[in-house]
C-alpha atoms as a PDB file:
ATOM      1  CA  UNK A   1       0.000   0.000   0.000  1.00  0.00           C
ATOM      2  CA  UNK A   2       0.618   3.862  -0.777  1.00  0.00           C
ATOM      3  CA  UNK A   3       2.283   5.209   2.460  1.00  0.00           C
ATOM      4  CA  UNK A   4      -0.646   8.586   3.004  1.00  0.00           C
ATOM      5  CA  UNK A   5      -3.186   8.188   0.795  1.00  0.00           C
ATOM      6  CA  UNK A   6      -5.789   5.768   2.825  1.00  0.00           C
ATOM      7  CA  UNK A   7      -7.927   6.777   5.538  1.00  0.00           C
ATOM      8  CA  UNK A   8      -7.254   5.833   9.003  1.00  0.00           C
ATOM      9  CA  UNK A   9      -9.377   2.955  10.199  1.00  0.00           C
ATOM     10  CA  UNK A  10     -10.188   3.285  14.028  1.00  0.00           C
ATOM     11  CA  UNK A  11     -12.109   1.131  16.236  1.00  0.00           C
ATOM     12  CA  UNK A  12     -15.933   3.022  15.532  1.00  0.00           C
ATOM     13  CA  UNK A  13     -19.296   1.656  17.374  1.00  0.00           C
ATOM     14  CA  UNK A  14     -22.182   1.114  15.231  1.00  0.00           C
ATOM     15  CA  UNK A  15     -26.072   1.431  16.916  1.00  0.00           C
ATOM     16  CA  UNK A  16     -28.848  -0.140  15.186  1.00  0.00           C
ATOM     17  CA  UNK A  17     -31.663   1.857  16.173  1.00  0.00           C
ATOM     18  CA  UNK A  18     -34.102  -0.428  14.983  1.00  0.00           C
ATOM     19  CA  UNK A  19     -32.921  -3.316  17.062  1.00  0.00           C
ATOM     20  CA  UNK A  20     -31.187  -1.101  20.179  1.00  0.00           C
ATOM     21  CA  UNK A  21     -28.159  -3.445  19.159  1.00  0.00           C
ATOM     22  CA  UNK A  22     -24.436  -1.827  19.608  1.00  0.00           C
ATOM     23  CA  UNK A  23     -21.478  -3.500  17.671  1.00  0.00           C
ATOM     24  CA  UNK A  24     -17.502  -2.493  17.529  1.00  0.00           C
ATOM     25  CA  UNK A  25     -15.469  -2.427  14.668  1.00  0.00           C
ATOM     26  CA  UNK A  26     -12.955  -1.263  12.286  1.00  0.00           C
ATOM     27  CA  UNK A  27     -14.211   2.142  10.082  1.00  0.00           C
ATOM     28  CA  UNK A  28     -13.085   4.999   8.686  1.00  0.00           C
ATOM     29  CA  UNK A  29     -16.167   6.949   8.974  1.00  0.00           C
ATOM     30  CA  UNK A  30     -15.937  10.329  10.987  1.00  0.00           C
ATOM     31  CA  UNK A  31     -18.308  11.576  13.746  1.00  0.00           C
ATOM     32  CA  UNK A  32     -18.445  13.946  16.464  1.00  0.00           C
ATOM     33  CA  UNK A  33     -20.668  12.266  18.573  1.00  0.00           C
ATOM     34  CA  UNK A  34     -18.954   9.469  21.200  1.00  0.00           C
ATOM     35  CA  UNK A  35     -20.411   6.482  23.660  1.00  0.00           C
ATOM     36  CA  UNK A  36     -18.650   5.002  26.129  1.00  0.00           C
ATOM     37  CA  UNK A  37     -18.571   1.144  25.705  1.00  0.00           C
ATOM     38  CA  UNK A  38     -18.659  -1.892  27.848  1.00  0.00           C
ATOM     39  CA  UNK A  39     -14.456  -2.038  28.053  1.00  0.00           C
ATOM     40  CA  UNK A  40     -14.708   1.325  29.655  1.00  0.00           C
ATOM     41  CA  UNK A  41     -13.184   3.261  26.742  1.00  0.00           C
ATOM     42  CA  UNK A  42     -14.856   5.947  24.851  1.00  0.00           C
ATOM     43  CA  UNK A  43     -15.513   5.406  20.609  1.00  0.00           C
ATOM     44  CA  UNK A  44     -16.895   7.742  17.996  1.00  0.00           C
ATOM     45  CA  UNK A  45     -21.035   6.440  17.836  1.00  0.00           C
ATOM     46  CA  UNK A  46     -22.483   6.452  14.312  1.00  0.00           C
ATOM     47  CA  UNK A  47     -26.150   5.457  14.343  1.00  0.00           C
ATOM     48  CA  UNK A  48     -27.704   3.438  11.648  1.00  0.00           C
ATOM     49  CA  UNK A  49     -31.405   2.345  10.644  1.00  0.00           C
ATOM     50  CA  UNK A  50     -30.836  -1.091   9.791  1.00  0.00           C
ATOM     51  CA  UNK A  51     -28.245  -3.644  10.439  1.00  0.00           C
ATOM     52  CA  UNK A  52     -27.933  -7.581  10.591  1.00  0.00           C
ATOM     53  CA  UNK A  53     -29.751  -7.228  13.932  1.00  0.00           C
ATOM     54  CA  UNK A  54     -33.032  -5.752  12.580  1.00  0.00           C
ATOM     55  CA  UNK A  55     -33.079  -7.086   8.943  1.00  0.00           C
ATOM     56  CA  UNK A  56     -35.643  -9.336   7.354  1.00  0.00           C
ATOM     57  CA  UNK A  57     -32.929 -11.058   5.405  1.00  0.00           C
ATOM     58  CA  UNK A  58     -31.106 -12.035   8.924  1.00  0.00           C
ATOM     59  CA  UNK A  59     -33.472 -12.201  11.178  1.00  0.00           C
ATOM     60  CA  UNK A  60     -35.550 -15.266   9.129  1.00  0.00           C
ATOM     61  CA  UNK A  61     -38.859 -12.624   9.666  1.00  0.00           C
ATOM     62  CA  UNK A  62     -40.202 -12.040   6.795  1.00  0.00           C
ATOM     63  CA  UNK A  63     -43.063  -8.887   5.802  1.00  0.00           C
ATOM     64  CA  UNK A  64     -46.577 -10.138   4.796  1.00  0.00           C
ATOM     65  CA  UNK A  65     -47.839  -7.832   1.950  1.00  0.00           C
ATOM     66  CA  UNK A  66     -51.683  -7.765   1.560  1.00  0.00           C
ATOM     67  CA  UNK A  67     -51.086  -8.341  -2.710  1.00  0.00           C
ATOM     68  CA  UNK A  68     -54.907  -9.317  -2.806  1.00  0.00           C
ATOM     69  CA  UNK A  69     -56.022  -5.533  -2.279  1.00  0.00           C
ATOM     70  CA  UNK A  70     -53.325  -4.223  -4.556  1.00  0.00           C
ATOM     71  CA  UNK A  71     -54.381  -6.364  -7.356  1.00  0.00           C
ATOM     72  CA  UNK A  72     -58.197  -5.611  -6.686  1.00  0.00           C
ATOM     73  CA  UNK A  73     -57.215  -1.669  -6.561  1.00  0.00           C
ATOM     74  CA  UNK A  74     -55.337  -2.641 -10.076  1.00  0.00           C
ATOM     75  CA  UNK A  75     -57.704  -4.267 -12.275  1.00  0.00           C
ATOM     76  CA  UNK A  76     -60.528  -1.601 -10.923  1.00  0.00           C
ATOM     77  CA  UNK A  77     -58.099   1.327 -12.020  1.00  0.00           C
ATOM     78  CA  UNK A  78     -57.391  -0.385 -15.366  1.00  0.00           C
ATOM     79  CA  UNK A  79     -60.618  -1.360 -16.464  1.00  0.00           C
ATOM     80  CA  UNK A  80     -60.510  -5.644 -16.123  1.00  0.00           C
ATOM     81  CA  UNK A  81     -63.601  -6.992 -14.696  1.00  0.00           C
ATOM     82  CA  UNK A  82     -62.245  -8.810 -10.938  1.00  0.00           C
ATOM     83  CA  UNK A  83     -63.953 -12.139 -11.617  1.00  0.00           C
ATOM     84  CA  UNK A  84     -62.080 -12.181 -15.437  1.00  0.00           C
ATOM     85  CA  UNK A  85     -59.463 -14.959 -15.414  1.00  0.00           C
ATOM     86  CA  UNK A  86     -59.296 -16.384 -11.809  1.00  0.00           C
END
């Protein structure tokens, strides 16, 4: 590697605020704001909306979409009778 032309990676704690869940790692993301964690040592915070704690994808939840009123709302906007071709 280039000696001075990558950022500087720093221990940086993530918050999921979806989940409440805190994680520590590697980043070279910048931030003002700070949290003290469970070592006792103070890291830059950086709050995000989702993470592996709080996504569908990890989690094994999944979202139930009510389709049957979208397609209804569809075939009423575009002119196909409801009962046509089910």
């Amino acid at each position: 590697m280039k000696p001075g032309i990558h950022p500087v990676s720093r221990p940086v704690v993530f918050r999921d605020r979806a989940a409440g869940a805190t994680f520590l790692t590697r980043s070279t993301v910048h931030t003002s704001r700070t949290i003290e964690w469970e070592d006792g040592n103070t890291y830059p915070l950086i709050d995000v909306e989702t993470s592996s704690a709080s996504h569908p994808f990890y989690t094994g939840t999944s979202r139930i979409l009510d389709t049957t009123g979208r397609v209804e709302r569809f075939e009423r906007r575009y002119g196909r009778p409801a009962s046509a071709g089910r």
